[in-house]
N, C-alpha and C. Protein backbone atom coordinates (compact mmCIF):
# COMPACT_ATOMS: atom_id res chain seq x y z
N UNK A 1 0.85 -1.20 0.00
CA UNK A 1 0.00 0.00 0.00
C UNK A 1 0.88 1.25 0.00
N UNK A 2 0.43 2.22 -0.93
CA UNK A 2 1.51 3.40 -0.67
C UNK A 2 0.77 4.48 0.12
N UNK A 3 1.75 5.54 0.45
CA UNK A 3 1.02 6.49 1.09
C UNK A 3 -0.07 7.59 0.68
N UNK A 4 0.14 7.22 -0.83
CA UNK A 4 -1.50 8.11 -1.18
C UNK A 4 -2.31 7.57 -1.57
N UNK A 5 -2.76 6.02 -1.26
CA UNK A 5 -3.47 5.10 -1.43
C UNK A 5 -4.79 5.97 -0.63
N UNK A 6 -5.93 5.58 -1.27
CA UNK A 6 -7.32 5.67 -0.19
C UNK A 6 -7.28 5.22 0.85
N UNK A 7 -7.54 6.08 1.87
CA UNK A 7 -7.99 6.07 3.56
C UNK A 7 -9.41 5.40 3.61
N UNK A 8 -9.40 4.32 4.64
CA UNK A 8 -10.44 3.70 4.11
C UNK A 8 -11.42 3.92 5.60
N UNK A 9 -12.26 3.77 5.30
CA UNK A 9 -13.37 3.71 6.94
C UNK A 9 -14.54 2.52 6.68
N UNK A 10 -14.32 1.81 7.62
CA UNK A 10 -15.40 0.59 7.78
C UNK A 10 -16.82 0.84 7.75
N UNK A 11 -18.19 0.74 7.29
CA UNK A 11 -19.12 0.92 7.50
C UNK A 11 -19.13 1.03 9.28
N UNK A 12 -20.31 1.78 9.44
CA UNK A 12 -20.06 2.08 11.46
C UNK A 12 -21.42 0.83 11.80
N UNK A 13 -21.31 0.70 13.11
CA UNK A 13 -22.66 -0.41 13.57
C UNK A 13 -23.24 0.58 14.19
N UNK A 14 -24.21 0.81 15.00
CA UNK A 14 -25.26 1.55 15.42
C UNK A 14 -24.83 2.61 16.57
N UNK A 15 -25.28 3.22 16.11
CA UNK A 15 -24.91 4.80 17.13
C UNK A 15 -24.11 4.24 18.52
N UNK A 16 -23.03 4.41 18.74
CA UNK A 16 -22.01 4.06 20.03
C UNK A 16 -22.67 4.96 21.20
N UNK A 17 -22.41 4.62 22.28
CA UNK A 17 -22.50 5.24 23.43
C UNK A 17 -21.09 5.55 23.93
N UNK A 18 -20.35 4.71 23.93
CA UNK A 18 -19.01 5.73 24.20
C UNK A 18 -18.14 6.50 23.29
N UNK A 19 -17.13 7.16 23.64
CA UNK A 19 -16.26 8.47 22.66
C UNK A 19 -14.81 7.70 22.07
N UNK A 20 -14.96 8.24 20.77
CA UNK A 20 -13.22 7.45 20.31
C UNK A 20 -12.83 8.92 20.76
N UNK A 21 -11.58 8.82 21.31
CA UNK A 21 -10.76 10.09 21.64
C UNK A 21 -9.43 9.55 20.38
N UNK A 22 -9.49 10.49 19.71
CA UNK A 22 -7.97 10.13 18.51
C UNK A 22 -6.90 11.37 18.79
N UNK A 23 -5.94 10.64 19.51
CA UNK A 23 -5.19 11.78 19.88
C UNK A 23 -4.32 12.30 18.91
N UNK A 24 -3.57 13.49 17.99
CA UNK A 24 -3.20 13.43 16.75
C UNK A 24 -1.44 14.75 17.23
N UNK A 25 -1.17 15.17 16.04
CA UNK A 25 0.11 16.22 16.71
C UNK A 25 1.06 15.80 15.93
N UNK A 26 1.99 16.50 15.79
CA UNK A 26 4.12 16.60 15.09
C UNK A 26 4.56 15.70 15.92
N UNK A 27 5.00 15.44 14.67
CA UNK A 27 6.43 14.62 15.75
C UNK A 27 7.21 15.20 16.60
N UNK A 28 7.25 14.78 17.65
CA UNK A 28 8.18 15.69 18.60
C UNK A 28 7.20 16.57 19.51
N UNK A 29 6.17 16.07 19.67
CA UNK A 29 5.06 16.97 20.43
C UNK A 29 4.69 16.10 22.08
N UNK A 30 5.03 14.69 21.41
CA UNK A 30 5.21 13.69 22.77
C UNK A 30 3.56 13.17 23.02
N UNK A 31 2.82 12.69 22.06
CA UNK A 31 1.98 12.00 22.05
C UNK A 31 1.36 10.80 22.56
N UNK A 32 2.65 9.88 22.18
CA UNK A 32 2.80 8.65 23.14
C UNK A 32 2.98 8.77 24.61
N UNK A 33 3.96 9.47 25.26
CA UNK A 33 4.26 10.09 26.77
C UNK A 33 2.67 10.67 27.33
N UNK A 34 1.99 11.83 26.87
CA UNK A 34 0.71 12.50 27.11
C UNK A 34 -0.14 10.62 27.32
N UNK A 35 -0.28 10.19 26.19
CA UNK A 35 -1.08 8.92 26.40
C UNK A 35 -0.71 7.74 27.15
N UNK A 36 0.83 7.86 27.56
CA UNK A 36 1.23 6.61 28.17
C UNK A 36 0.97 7.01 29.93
N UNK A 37 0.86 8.63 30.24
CA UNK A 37 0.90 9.18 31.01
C UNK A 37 -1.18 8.71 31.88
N UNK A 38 -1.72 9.16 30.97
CA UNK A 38 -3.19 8.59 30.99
C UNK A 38 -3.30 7.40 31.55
N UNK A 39 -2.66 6.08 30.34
CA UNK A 39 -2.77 4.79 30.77
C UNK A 39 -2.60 4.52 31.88
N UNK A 40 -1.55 5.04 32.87
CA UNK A 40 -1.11 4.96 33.73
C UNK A 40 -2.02 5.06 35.05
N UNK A 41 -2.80 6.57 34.59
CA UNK A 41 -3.74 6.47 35.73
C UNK A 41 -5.00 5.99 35.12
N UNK A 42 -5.30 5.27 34.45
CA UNK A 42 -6.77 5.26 34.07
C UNK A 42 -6.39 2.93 34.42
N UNK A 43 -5.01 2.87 34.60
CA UNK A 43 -4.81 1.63 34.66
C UNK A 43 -6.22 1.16 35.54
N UNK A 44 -6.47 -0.55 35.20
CA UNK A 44 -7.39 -0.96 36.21
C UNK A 44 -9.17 -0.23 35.60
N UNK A 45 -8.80 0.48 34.78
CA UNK A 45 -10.58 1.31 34.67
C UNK A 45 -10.62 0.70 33.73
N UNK A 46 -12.05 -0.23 33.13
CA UNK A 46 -12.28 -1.41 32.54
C UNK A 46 -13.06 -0.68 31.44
N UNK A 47 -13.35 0.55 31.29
CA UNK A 47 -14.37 2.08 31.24
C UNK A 47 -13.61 2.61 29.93
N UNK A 48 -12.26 2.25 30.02
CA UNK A 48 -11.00 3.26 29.12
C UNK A 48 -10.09 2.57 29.04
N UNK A 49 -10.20 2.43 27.22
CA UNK A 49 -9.03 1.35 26.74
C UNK A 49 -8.43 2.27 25.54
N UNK A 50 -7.22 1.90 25.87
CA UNK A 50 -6.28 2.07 24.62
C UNK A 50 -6.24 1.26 23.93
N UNK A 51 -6.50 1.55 22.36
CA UNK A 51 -6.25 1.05 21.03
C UNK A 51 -5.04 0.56 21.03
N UNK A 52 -4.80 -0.79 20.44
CA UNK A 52 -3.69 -1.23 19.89
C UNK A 52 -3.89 -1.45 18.59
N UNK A 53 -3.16 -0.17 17.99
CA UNK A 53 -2.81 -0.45 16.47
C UNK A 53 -2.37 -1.65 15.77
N UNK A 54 -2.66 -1.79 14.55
CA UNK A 54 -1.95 -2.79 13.52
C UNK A 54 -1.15 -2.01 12.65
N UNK A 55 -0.06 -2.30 12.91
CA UNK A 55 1.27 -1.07 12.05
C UNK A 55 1.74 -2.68 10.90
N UNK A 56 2.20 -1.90 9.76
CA UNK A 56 3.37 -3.11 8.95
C UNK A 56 4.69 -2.33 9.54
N UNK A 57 5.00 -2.72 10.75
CA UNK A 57 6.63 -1.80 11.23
C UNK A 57 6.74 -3.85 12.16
N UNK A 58 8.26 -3.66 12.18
CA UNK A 58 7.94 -5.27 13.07
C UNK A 58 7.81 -5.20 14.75
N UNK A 59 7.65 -6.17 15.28
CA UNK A 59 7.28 -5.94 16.76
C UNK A 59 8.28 -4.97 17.49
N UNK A 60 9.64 -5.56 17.52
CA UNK A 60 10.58 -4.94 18.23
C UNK A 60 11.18 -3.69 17.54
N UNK A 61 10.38 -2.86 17.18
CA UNK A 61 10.99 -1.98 15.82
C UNK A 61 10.81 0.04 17.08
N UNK A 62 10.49 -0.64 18.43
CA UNK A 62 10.11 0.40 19.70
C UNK A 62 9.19 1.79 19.69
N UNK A 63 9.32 2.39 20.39
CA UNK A 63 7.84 2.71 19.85
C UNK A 63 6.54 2.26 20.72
N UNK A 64 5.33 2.69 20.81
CA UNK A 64 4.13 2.34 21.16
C UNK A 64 4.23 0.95 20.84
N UNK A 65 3.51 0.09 21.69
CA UNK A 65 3.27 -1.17 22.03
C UNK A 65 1.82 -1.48 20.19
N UNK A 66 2.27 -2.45 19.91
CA UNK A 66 1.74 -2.36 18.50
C UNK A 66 1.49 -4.13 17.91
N UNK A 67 0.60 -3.68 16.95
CA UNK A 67 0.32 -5.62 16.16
C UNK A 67 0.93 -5.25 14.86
N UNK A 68 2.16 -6.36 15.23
CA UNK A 68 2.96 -6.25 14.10
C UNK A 68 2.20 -6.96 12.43
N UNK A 69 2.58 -6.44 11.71
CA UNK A 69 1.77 -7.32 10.84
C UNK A 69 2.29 -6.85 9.34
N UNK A 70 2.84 -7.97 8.04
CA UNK A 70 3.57 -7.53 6.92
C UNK A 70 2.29 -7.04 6.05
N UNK A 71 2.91 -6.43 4.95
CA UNK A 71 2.39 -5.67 3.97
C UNK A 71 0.78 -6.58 3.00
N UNK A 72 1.50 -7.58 2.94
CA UNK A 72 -0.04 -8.36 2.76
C UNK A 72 -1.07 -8.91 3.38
N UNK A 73 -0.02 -8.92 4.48
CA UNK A 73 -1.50 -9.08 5.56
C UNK A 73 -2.02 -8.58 5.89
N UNK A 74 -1.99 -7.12 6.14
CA UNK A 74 -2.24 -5.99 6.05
C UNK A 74 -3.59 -5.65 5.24
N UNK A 75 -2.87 -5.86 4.01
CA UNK A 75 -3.99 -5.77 2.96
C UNK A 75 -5.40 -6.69 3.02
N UNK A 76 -5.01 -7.95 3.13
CA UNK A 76 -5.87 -9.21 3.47
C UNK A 76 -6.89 -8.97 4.51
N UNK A 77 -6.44 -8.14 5.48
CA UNK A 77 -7.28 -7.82 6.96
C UNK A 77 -8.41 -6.73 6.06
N UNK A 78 -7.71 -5.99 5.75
CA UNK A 78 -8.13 -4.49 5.05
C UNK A 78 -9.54 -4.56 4.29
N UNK A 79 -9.08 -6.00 3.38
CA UNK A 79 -10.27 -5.98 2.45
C UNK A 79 -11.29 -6.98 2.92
N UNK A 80 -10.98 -7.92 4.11
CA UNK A 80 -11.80 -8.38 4.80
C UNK A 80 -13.25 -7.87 5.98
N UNK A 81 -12.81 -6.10 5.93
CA UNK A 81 -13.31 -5.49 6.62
C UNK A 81 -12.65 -5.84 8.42
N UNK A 82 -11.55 -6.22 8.29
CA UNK A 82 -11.46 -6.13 10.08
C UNK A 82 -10.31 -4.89 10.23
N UNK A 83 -10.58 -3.59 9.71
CA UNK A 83 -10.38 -2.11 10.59
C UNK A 83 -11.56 -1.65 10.24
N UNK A 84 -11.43 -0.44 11.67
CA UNK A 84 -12.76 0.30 11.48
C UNK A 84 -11.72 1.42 10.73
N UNK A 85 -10.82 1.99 10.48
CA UNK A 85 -10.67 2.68 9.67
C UNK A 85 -8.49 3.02 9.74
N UNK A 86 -8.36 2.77 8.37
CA UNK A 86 -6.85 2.33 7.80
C UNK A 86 -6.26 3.41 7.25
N UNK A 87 -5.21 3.68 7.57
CA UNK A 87 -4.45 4.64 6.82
C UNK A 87 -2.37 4.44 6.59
N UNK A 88 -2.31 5.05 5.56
CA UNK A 88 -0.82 5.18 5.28
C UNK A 88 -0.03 6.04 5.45
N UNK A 89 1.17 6.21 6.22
CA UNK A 89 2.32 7.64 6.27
C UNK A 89 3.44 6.96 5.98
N UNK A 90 4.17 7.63 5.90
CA UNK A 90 5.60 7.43 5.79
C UNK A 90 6.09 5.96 5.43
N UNK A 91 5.68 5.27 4.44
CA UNK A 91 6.18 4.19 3.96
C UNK A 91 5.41 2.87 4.90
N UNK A 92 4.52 3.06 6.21
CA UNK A 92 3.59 2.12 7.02
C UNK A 92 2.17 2.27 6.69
N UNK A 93 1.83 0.88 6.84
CA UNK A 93 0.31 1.34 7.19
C UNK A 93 0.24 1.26 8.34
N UNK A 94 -1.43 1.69 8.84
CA UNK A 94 -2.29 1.65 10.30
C UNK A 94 -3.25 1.21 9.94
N UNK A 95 -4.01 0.51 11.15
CA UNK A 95 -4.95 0.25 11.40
C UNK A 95 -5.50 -0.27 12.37
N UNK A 96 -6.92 0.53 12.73
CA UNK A 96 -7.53 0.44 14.59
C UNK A 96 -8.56 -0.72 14.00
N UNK A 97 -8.21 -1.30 14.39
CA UNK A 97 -9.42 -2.92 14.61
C UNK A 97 -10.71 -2.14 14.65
N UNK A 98 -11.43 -3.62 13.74
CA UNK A 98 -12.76 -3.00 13.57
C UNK A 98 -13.48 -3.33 14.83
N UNK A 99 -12.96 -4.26 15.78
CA UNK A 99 -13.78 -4.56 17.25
C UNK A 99 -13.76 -3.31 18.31
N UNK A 100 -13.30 -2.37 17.91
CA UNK A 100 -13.55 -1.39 18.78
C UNK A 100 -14.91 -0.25 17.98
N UNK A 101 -15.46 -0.18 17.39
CA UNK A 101 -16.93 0.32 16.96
C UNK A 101 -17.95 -1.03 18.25
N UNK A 102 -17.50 -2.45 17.80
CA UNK A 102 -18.33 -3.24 18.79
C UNK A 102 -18.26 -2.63 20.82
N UNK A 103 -17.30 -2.10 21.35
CA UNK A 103 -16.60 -1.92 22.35
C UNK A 103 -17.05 -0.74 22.45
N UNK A 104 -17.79 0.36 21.52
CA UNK A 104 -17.71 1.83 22.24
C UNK A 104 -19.00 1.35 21.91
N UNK A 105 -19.74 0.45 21.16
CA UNK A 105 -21.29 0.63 21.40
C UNK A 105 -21.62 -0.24 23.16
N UNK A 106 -20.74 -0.69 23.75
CA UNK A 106 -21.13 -1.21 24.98
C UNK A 106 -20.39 -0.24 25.62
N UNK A 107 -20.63 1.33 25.60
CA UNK A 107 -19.97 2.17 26.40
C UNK A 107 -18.57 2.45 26.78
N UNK A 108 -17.37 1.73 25.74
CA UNK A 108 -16.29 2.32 26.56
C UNK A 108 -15.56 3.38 26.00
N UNK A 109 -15.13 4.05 26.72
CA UNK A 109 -14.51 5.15 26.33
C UNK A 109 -12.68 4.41 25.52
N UNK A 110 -12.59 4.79 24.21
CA UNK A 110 -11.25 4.36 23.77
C UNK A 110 -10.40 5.88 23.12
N UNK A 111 -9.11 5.20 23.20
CA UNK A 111 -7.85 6.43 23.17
C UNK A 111 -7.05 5.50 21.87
N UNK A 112 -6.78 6.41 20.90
CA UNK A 112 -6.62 5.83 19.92
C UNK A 112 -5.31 6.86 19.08
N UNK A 113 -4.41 6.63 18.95
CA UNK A 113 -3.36 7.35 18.49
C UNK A 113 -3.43 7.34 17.02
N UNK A 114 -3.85 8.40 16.15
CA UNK A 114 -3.96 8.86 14.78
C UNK A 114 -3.30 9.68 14.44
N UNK A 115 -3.80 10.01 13.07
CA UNK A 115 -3.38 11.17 12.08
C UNK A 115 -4.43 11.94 11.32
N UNK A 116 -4.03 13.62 11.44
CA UNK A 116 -4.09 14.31 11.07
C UNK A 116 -4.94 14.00 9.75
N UNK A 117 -4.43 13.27 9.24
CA UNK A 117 -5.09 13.06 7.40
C UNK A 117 -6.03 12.52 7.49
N UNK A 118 -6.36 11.35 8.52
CA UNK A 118 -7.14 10.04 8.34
C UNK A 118 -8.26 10.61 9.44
N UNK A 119 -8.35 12.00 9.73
CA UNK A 119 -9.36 12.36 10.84
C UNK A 119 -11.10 12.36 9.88
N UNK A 120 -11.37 12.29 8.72
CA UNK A 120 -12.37 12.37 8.28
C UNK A 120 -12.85 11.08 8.01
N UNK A 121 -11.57 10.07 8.08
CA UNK A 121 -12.29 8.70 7.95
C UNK A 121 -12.98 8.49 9.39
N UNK A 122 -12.19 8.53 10.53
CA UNK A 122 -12.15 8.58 11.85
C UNK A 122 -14.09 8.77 12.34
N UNK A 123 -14.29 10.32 11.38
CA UNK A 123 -15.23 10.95 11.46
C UNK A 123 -16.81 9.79 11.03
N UNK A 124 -16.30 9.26 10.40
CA UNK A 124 -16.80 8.36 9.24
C UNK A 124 -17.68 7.37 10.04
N UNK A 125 -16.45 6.84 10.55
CA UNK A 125 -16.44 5.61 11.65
C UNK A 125 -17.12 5.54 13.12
N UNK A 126 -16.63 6.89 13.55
CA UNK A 126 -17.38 6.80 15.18
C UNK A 126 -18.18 7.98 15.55
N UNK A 127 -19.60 7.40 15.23
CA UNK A 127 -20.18 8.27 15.49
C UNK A 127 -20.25 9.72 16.96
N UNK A 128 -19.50 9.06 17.77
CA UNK A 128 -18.86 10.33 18.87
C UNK A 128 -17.57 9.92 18.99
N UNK A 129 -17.15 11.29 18.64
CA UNK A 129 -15.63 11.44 18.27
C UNK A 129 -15.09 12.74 18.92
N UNK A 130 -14.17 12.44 19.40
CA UNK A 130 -13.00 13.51 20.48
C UNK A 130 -11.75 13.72 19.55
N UNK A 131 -11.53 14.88 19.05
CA UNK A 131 -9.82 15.07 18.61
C UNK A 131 -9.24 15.68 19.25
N UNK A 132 -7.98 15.36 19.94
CA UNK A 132 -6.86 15.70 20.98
C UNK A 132 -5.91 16.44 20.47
N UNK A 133 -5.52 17.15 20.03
CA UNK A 133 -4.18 17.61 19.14
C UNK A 133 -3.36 18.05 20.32
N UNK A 134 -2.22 17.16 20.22
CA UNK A 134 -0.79 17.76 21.20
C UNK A 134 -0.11 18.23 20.35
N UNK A 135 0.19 19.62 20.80
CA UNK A 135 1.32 19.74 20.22
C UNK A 135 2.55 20.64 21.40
N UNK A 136 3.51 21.19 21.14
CA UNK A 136 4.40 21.80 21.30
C UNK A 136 4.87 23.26 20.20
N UNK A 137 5.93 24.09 21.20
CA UNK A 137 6.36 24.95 20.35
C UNK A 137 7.20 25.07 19.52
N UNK A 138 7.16 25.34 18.78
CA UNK A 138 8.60 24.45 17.35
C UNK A 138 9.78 24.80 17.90
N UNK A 139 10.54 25.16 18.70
CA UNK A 139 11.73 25.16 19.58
C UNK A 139 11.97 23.49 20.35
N UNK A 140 11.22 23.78 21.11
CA UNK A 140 11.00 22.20 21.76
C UNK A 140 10.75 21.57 20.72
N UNK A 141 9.75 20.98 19.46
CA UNK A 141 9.50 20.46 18.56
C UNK A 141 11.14 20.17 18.47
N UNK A 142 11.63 21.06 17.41
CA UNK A 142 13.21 20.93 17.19
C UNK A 142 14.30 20.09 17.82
N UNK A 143 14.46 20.60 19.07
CA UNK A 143 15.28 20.08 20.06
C UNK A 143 14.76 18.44 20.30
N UNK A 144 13.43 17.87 20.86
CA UNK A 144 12.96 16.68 20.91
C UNK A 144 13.39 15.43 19.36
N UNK A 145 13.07 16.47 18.51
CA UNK A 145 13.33 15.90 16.85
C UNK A 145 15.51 15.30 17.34
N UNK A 146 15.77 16.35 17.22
CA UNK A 146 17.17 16.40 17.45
C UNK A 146 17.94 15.09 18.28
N UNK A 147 17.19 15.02 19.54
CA UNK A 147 17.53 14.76 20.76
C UNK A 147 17.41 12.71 19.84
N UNK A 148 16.28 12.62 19.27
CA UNK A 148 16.16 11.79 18.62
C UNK A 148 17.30 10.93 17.51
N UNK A 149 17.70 11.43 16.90
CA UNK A 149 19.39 11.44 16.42
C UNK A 149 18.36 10.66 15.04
N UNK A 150 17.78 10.83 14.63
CA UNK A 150 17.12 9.90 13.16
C UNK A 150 17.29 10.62 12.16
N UNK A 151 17.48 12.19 12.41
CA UNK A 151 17.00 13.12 11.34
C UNK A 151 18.39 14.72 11.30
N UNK A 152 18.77 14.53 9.90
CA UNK A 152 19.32 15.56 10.18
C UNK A 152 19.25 16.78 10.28
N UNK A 153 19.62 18.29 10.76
CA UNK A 153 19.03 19.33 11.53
C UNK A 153 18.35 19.86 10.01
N UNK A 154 19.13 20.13 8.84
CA UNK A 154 18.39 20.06 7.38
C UNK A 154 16.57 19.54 7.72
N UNK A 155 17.01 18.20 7.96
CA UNK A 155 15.53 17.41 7.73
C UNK A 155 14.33 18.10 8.68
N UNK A 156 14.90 18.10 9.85
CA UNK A 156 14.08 18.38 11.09
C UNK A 156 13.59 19.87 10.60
N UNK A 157 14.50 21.36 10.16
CA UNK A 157 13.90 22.44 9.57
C UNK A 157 12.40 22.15 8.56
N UNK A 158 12.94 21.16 7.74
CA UNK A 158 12.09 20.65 6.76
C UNK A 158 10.66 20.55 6.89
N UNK A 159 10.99 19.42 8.14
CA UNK A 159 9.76 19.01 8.68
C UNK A 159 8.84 19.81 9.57
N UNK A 160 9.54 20.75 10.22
CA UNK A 160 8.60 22.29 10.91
C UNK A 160 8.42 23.19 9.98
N UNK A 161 8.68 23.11 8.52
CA UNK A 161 8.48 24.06 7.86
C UNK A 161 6.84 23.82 6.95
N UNK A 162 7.01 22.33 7.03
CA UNK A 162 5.82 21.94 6.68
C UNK A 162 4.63 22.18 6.74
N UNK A 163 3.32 22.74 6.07
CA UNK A 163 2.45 22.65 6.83
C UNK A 163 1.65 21.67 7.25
N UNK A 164 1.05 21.33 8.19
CA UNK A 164 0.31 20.43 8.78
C UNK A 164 -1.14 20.13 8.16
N UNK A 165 -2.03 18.76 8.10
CA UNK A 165 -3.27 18.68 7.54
C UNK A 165 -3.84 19.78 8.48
N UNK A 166 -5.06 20.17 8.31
CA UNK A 166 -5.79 21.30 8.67
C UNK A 166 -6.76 20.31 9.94
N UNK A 167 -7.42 20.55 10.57
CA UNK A 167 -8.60 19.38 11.17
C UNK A 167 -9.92 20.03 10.88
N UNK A 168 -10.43 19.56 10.02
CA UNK A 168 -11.60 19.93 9.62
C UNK A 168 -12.68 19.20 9.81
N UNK A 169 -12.65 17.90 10.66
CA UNK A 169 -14.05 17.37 10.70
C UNK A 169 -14.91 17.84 12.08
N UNK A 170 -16.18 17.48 11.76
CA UNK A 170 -16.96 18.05 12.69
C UNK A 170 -17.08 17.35 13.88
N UNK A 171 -15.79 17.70 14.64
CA UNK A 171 -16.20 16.61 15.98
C UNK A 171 -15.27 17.93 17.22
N UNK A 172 -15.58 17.35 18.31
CA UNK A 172 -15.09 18.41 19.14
C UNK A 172 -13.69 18.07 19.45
N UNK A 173 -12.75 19.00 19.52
CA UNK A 173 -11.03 19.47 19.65
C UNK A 173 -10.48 20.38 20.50
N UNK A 174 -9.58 19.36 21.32
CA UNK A 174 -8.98 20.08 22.02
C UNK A 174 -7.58 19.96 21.65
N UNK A 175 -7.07 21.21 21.78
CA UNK A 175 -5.48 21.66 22.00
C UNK A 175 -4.96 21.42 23.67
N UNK A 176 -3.87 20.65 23.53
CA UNK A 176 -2.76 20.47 24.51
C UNK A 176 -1.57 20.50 24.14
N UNK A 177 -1.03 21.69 25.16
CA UNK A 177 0.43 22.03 25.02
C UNK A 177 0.97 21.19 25.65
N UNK A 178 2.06 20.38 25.11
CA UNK A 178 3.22 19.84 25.82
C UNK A 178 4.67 20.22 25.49
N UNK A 179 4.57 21.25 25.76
CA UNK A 179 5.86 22.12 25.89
C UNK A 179 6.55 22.41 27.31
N UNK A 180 5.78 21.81 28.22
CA UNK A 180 6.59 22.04 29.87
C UNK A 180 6.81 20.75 29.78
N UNK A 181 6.20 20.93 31.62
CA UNK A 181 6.22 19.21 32.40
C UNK A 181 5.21 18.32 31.28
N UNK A 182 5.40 17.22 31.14
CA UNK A 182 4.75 16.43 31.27
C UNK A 182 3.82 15.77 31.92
N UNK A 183 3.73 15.90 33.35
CA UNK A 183 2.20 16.07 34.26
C UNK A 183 1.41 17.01 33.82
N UNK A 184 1.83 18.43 33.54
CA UNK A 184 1.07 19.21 33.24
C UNK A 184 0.18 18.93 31.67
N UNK A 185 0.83 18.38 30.78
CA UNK A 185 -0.45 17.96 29.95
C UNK A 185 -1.06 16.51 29.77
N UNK A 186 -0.37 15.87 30.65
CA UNK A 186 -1.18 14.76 31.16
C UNK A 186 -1.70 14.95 31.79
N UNK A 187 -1.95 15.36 32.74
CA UNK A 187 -3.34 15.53 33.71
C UNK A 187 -4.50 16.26 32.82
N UNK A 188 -4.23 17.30 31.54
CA UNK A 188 -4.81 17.81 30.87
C UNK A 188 -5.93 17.13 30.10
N UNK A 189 -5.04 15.96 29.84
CA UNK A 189 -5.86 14.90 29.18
C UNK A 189 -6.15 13.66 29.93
N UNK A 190 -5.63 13.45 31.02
CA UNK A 190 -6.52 12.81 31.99
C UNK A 190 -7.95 13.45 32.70
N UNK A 191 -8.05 14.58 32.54
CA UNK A 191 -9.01 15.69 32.79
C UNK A 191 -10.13 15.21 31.42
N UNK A 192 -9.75 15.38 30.06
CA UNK A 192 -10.88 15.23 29.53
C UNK A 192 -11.35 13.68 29.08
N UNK A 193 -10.46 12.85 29.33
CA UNK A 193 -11.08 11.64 29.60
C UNK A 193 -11.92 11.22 30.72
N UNK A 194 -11.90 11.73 31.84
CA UNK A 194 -12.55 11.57 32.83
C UNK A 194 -14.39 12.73 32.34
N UNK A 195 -13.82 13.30 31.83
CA UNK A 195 -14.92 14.34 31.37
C UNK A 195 -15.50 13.04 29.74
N UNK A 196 -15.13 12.68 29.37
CA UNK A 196 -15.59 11.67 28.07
C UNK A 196 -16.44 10.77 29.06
N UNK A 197 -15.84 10.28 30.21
CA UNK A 197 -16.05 9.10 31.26
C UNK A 197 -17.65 9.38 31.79
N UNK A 198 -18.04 10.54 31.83
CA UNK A 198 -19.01 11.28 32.44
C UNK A 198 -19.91 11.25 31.60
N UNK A 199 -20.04 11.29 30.53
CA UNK A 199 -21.14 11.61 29.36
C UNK A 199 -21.66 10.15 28.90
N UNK A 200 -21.22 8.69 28.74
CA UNK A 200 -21.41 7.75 29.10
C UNK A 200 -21.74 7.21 30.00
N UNK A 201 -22.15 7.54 31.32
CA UNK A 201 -22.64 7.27 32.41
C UNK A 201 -24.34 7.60 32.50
């Protein structure tokens, strides 16, 4: 699959009662940390699950905890209908299992790490939908990129020079800075999950 292949979205099953929260943001904004920060306290709450992606990257390849899976199998899942909705970047695919549309119609609140591009499939798919955008200030952006050693300072300019997809679907968005502590925008977003937690009740 290449990366400007069609974004695909699963037909949806019947109006959900709980919220996909798709948390989205730059690289270097600390997305995974904000969400690993959550998991942490939401551990034990049976209420709020994190998505485990299906990446074609291999298991030990580090990174978010992930279902490894090659390029045709990938595809094979794809056209079988088991994602609720698939997308391509940077030479990988994604994809959030289609058993979580079954899982938010029995109320649970899920946290689901996306992209920017694939937010209208997203839209498509769950009928109540939360977009999270972390980001940071392109200083920190920079330095985090850096600190990373993958990319050279050329590339990393490159990549803040970029502009970003726009978020245009109709679902409600919040901005979180993670440009300080890290408690401080984790609790931010432990704040509106507990607030997602509430509206399902």
């Amino acid at each position: 699959m290449s990366v400007d292949s069609e974004i695909l979205a699963a037909p949806a099953l019947p109006v959900a009662t709980g919220t996909m929260v798709v948390v989205v943001g730059p690289s270097g904004a600390g997305k995974d940390s904000v969400m690993s920060y959550a998991g942490r306290h939401f551990a034990g709450e049976n209420r709020v699950k994190f998505v485990r992606r299906v990446i074609t990257r291999p298991a030990d390849a580090g990174g978010e905890a992930h279902e490894a899976i090659d390029p045709d199998g990938f595809c094979r899942r794809a056209a079988d209908g088991g994602f609720a909705v698939s997308w391509d970047a940077h030479g990988l695919s994604y994809g959030i299992p289609r058993e979580t549309l079954e899982e938010l119609a029995e109320g649970v609140t899920l946290v689901a790490n996306g992209s920017r591009s694939a937010l209208p499939a997203f839209a498509e798919a769950y009928p109540r939908l939360m977009v999270v955008l972390v980001t940071a200030r392109p200083e920190i952006l920079a330095a985090r990129l850096a600190a990373r050693g993958r990319e050279s300072a050329e590339a990393i300019a490159g990549r803040l020079d970029r502009a970003a997809p726009e978020i245009v679907v109709a679902a409600e968005t919040v901005v979180i800075d993670n440009s300080g502590a890290l408690e401080d925008a984790g609790e931010a977003f432990v704040s509106l999950l507990a607030s997602a937690l509430s509206r399902a009740d």
